[in-house]
PDB file of N, CA and C in Angstrom:
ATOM      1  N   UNK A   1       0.820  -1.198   0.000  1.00  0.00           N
ATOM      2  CA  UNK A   1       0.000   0.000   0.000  1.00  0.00           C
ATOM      3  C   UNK A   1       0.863   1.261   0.000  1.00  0.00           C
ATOM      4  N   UNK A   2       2.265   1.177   0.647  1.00  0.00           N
ATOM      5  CA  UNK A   2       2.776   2.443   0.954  1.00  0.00           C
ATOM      6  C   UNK A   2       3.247   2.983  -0.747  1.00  0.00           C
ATOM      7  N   UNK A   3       3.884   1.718  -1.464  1.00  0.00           N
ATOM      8  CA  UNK A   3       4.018   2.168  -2.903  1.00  0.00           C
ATOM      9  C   UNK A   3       2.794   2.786  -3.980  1.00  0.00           C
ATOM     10  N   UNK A   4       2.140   2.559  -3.274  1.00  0.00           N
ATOM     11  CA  UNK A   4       0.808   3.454  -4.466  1.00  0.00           C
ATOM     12  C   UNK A   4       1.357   4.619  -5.047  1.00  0.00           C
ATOM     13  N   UNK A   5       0.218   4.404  -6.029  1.00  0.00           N
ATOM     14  CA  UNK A   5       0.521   6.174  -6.345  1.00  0.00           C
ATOM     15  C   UNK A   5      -0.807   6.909  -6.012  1.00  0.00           C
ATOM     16  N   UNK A   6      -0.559   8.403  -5.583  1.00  0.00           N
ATOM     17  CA  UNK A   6      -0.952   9.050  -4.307  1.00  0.00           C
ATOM     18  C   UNK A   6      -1.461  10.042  -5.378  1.00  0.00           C
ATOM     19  N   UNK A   7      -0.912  10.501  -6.110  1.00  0.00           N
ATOM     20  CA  UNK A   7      -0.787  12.113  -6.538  1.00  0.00           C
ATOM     21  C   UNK A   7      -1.110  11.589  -8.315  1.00  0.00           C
ATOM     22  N   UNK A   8      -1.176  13.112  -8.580  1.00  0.00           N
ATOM     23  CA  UNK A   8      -1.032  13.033 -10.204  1.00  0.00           C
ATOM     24  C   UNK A   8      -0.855  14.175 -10.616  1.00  0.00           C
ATOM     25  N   UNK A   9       0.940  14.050 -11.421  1.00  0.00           N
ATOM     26  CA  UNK A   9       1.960  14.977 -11.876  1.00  0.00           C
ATOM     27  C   UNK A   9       1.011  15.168 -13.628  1.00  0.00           C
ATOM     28  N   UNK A  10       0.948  16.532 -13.677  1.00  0.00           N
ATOM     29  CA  UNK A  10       0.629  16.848 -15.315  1.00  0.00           C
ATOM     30  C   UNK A  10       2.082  17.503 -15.205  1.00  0.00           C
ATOM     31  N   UNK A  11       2.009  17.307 -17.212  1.00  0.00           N
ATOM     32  CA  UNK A  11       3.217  17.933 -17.730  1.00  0.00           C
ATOM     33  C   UNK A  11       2.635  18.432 -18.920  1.00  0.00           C
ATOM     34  N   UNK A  12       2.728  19.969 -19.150  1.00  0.00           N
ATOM     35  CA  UNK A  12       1.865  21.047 -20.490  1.00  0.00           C
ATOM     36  C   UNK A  12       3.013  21.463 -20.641  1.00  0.00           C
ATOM     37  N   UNK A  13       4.002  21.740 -21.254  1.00  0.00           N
ATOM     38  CA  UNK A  13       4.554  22.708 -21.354  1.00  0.00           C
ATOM     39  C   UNK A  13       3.778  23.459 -22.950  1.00  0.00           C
ATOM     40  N   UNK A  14       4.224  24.463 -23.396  1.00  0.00           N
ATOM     41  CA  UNK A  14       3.754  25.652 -24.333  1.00  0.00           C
ATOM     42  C   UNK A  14       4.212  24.359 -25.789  1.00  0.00           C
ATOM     43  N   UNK A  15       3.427  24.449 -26.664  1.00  0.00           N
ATOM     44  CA  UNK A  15       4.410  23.626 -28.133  1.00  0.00           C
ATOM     45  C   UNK A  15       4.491  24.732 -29.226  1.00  0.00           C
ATOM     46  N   UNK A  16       4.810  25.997 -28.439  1.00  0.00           N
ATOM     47  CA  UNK A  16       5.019  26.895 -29.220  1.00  0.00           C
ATOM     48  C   UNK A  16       6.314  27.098 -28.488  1.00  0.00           C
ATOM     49  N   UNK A  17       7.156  26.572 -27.984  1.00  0.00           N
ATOM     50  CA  UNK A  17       8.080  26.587 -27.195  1.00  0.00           C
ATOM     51  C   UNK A  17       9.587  26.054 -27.391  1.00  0.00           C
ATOM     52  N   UNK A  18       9.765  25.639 -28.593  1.00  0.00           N
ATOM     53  CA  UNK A  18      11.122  25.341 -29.391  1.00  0.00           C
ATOM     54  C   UNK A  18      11.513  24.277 -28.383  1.00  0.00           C
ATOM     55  N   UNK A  19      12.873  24.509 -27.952  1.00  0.00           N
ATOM     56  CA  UNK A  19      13.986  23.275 -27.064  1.00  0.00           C
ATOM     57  C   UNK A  19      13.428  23.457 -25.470  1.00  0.00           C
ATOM     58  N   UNK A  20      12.784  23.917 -24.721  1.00  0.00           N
ATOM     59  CA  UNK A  20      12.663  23.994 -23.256  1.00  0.00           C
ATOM     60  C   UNK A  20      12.002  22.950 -22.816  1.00  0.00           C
ATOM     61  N   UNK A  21      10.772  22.610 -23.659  1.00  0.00           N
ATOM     62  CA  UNK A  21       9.966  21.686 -23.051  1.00  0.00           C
ATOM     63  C   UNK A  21      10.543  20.321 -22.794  1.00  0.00           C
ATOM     64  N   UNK A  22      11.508  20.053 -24.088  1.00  0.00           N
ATOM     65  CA  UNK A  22      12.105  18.647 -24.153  1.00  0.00           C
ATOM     66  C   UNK A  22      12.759  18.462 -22.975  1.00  0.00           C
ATOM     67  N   UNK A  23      13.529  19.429 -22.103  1.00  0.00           N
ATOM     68  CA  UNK A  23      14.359  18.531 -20.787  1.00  0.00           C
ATOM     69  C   UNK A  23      13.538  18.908 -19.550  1.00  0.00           C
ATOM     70  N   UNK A  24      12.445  19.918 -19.861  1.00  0.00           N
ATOM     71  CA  UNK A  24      11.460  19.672 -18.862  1.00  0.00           C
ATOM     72  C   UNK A  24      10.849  18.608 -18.815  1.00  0.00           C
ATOM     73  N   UNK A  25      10.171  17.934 -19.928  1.00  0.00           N
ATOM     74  CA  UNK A  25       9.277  16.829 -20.121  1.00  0.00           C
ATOM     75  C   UNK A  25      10.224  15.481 -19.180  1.00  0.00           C
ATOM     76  N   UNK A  26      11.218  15.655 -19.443  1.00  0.00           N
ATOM     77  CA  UNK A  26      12.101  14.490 -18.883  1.00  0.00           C
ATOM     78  C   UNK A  26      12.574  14.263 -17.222  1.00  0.00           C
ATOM     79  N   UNK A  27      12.445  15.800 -17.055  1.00  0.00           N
ATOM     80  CA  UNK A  27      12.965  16.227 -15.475  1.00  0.00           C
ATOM     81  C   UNK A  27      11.210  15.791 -14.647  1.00  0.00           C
ATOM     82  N   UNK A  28      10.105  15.640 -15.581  1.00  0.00           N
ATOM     83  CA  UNK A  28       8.878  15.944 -14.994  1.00  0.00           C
ATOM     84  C   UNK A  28       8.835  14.038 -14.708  1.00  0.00           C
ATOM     85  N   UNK A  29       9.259  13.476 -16.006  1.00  0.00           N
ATOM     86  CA  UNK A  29       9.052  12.239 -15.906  1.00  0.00           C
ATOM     87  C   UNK A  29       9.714  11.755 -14.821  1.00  0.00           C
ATOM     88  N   UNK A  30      11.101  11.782 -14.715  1.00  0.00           N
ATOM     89  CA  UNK A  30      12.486  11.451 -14.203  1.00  0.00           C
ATOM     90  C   UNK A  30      11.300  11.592 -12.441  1.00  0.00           C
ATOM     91  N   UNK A  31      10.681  12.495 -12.176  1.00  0.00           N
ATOM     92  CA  UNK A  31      10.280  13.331 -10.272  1.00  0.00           C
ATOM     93  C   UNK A  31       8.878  12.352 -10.589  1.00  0.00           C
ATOM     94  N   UNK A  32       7.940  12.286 -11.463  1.00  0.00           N
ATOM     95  CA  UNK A  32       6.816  11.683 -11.448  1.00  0.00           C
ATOM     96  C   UNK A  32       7.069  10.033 -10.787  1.00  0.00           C
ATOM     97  N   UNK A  33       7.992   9.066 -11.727  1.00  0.00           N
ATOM     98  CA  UNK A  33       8.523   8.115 -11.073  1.00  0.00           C
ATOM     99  C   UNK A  33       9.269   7.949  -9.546  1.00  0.00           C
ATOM    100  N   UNK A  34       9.909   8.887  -9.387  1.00  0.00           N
ATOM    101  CA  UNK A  34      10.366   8.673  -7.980  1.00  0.00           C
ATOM    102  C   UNK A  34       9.966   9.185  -7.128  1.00  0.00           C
ATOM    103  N   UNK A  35       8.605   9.891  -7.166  1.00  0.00           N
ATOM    104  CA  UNK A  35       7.690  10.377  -6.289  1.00  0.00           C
ATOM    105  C   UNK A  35       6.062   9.263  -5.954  1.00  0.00           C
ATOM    106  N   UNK A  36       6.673   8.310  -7.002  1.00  0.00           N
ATOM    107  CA  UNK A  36       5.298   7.567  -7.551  1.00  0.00           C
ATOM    108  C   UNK A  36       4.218   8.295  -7.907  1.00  0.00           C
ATOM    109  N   UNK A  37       4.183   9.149  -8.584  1.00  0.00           N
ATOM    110  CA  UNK A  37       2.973   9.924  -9.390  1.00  0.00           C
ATOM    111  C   UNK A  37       2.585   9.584 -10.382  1.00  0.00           C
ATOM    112  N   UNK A  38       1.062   9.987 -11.186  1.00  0.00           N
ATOM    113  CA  UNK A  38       0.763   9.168 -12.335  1.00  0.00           C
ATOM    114  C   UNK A  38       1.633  10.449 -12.875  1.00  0.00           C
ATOM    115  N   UNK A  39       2.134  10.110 -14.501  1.00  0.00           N
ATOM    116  CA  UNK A  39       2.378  11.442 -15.415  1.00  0.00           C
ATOM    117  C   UNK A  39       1.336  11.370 -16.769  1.00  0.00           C
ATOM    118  N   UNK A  40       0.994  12.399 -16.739  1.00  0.00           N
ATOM    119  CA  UNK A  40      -0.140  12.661 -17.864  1.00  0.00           C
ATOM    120  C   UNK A  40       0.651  13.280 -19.263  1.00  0.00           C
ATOM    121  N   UNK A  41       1.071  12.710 -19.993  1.00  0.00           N
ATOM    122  CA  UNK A  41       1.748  13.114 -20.857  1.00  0.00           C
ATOM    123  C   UNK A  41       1.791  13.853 -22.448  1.00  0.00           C
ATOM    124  N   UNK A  42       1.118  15.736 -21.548  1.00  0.00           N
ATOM    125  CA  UNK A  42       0.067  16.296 -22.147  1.00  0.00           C
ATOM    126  C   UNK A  42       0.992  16.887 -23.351  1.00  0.00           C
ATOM    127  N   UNK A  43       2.394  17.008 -23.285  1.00  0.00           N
ATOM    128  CA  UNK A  43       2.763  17.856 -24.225  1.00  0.00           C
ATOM    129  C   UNK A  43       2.919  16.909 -26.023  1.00  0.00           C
ATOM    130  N   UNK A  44       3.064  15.904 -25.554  1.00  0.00           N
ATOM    131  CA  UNK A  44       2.849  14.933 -26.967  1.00  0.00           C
ATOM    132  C   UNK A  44       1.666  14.989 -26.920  1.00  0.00           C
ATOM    133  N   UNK A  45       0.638  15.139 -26.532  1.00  0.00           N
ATOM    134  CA  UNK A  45      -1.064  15.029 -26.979  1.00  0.00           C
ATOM    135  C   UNK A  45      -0.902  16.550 -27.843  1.00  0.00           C
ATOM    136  N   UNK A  46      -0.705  17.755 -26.903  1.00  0.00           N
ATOM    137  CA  UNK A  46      -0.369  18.927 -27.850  1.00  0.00           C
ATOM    138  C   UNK A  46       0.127  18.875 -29.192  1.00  0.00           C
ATOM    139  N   UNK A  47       1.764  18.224 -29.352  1.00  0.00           N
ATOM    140  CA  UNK A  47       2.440  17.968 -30.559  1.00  0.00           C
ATOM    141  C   UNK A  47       1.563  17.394 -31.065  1.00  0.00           C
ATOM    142  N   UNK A  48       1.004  16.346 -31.308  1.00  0.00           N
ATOM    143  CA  UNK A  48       0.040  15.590 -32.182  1.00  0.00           C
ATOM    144  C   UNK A  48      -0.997  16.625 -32.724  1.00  0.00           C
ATOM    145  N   UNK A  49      -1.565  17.204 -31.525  1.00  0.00           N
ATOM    146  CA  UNK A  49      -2.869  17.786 -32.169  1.00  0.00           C
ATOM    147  C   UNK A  49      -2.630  18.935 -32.675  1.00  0.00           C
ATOM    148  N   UNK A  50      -1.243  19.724 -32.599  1.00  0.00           N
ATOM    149  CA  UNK A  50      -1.166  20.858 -33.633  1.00  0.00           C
ATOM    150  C   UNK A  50      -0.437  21.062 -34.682  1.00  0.00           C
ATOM    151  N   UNK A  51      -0.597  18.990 -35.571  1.00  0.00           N
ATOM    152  CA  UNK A  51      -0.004  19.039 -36.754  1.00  0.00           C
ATOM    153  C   UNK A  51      -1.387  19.467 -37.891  1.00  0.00           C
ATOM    154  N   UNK A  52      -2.650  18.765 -36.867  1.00  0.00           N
ATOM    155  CA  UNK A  52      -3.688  19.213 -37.519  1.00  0.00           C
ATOM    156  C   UNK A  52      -3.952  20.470 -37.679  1.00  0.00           C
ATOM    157  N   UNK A  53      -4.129  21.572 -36.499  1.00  0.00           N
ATOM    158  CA  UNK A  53      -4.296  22.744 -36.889  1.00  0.00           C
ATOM    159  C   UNK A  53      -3.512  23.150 -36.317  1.00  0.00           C
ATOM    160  N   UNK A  54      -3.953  24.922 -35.963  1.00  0.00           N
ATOM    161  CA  UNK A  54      -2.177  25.707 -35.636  1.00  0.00           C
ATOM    162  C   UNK A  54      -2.561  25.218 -34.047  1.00  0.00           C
ATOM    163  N   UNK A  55      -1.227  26.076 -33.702  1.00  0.00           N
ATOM    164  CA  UNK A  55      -1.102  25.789 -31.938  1.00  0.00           C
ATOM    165  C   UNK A  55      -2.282  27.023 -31.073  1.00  0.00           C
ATOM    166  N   UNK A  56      -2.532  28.186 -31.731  1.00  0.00           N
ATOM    167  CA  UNK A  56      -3.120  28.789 -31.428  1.00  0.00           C
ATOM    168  C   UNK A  56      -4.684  28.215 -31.007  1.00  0.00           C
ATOM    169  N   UNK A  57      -4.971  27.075 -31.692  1.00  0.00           N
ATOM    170  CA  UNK A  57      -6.277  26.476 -31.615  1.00  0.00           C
ATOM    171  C   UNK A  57      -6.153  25.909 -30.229  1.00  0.00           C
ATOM    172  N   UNK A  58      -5.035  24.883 -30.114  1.00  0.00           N
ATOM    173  CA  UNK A  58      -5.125  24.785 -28.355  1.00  0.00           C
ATOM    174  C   UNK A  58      -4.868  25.753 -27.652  1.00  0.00           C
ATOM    175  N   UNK A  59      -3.830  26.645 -27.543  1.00  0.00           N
ATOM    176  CA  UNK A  59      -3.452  27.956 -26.543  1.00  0.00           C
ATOM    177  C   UNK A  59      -3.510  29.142 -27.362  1.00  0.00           C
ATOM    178  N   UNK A  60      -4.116  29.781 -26.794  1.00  0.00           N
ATOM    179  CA  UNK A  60      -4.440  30.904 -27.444  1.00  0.00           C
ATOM    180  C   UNK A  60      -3.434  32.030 -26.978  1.00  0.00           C
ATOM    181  N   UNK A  61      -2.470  31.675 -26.176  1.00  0.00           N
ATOM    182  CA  UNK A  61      -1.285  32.874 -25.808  1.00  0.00           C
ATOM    183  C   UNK A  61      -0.152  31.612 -26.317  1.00  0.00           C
ATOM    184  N   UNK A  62      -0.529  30.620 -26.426  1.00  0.00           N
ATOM    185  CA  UNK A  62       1.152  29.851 -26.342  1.00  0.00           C
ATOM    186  C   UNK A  62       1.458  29.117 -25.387  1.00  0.00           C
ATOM    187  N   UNK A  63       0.848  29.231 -24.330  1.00  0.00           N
ATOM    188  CA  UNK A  63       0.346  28.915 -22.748  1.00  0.00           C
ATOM    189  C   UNK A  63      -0.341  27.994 -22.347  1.00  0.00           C
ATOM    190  N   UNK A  64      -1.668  29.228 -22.168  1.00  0.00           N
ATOM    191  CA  UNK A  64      -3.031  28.985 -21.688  1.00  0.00           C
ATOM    192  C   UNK A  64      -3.854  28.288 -22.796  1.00  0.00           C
ATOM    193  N   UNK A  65      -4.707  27.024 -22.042  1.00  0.00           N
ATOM    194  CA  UNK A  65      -5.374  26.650 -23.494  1.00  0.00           C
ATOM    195  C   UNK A  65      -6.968  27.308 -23.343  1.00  0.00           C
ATOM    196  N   UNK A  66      -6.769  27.352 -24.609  1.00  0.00           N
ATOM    197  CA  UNK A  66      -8.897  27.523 -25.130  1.00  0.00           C
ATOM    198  C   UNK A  66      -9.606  26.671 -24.769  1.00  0.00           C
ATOM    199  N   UNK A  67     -10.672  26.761 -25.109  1.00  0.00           N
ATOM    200  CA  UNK A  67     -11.902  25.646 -24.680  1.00  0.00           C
ATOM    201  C   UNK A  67     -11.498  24.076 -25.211  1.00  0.00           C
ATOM    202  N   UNK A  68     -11.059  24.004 -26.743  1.00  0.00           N
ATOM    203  CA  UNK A  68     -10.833  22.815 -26.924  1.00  0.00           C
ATOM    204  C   UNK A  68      -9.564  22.455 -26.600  1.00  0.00           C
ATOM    205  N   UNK A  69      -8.359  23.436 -26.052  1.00  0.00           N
ATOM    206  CA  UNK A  69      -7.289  22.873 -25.445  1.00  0.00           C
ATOM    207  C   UNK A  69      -7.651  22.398 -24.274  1.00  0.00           C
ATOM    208  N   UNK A  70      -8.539  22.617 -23.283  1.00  0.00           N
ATOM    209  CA  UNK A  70      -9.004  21.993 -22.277  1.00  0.00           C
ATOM    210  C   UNK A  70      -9.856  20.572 -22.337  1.00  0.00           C
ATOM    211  N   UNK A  71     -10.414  20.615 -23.408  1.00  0.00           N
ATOM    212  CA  UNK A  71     -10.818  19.357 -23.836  1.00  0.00           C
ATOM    213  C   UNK A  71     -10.027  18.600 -24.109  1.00  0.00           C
ATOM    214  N   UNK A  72      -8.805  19.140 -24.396  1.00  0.00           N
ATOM    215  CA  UNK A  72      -7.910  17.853 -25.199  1.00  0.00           C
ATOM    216  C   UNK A  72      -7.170  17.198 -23.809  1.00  0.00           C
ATOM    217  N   UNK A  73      -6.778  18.485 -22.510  1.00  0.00           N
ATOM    218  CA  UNK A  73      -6.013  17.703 -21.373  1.00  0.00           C
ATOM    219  C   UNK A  73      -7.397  16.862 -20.712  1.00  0.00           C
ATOM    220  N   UNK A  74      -8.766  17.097 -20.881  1.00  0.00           N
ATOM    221  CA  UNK A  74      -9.601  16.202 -20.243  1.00  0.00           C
ATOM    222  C   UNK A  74      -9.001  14.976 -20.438  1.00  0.00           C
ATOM    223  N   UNK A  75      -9.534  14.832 -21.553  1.00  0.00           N
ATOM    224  CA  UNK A  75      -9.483  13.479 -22.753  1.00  0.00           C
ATOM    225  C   UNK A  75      -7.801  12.489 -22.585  1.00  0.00           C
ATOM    226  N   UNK A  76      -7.016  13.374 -22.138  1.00  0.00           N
ATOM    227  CA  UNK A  76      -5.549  12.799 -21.837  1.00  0.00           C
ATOM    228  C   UNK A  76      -6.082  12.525 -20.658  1.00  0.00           C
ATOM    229  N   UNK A  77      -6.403  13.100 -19.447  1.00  0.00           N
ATOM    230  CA  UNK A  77      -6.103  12.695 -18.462  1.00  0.00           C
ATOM    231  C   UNK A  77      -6.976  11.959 -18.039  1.00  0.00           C
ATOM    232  N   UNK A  78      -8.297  11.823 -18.776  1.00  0.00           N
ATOM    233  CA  UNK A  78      -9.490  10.791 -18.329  1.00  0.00           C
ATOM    234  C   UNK A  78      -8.640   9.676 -19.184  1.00  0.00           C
ATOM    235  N   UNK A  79      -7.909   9.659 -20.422  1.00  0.00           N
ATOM    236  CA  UNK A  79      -7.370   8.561 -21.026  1.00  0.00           C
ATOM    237  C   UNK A  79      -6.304   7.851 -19.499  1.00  0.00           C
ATOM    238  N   UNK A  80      -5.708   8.176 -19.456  1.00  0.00           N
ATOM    239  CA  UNK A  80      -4.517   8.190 -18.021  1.00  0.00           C
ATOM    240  C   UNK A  80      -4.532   7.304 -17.609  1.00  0.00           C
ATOM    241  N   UNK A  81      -5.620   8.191 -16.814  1.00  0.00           N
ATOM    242  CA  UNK A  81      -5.857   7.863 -15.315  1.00  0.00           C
ATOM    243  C   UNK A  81      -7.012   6.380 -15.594  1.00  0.00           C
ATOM    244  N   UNK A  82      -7.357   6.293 -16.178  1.00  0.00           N
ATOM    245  CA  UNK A  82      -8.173   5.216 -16.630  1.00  0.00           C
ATOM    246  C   UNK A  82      -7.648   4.025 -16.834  1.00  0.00           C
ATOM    247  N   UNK A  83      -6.209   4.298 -17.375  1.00  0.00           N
ATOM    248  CA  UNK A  83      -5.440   3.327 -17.550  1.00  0.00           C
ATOM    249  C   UNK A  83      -4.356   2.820 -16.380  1.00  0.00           C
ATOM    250  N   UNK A  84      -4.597   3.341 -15.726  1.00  0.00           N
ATOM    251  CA  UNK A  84      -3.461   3.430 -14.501  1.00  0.00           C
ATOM    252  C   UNK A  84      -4.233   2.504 -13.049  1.00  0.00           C
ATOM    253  N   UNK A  85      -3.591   2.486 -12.026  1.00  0.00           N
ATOM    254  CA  UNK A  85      -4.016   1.633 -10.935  1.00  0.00           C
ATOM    255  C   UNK A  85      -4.843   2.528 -10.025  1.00  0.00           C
ATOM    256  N   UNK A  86      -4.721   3.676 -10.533  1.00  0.00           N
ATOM    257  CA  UNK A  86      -5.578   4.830  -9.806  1.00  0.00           C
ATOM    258  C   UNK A  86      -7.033   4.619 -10.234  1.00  0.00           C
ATOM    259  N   UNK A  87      -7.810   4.088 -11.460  1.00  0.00           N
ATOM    260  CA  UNK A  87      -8.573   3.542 -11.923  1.00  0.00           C
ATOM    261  C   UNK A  87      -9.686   2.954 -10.930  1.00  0.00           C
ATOM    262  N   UNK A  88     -11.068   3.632 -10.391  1.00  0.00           N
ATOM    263  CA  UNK A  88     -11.988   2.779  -9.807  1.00  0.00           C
ATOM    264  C   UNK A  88     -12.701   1.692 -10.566  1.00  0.00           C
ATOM    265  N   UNK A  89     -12.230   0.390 -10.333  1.00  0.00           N
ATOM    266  CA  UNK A  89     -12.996  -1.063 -10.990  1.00  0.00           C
ATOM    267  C   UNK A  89     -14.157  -1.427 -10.803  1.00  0.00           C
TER     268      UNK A  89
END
């Protein structure tokens, strides 16, 4: 029981954001595991979804997301957590 995981680490960084996100994404993973946290691994859901349209469609500063950027971290993190041991059966 003491190994559970307790918490749940998101990781957004901006994908209007060139080289920063990449050794954040890793430093987030690297603390998620040794904290036992789930990691929601929102910034590849971003990359994916703004080959379809621009990035502005999820964040509207670069940032902050819009209505359907919020839909899209739902949809990751109901994907997740669904999949994870955090999961009510």
């Amino acid at each position: 029981m003491e190994n559970q995981r307790k918490t749940i680490l998101f990781q957004g960084d901006s994908i209007t954001d060139g080289n920063w996100g990449r050794n954040h994404g890793s430093i987030v993973r690297q603390l998620a595991e040794e904290y036992l946290t789930l990691f929601v691994p929102l910034q590849e859901v971003f990359n994916q979804s703004a080959q379809n349209v621009t990035a502005e469609y999820w964040l509207w500063d670069g940032v902050h997301p819009t209505a359907a950027g919020h839909q899209l971290l739902a949809r990751e993190w109901l994907k997740t957590v669904q999949q994870s041991d955090l999961c009510i059966r």
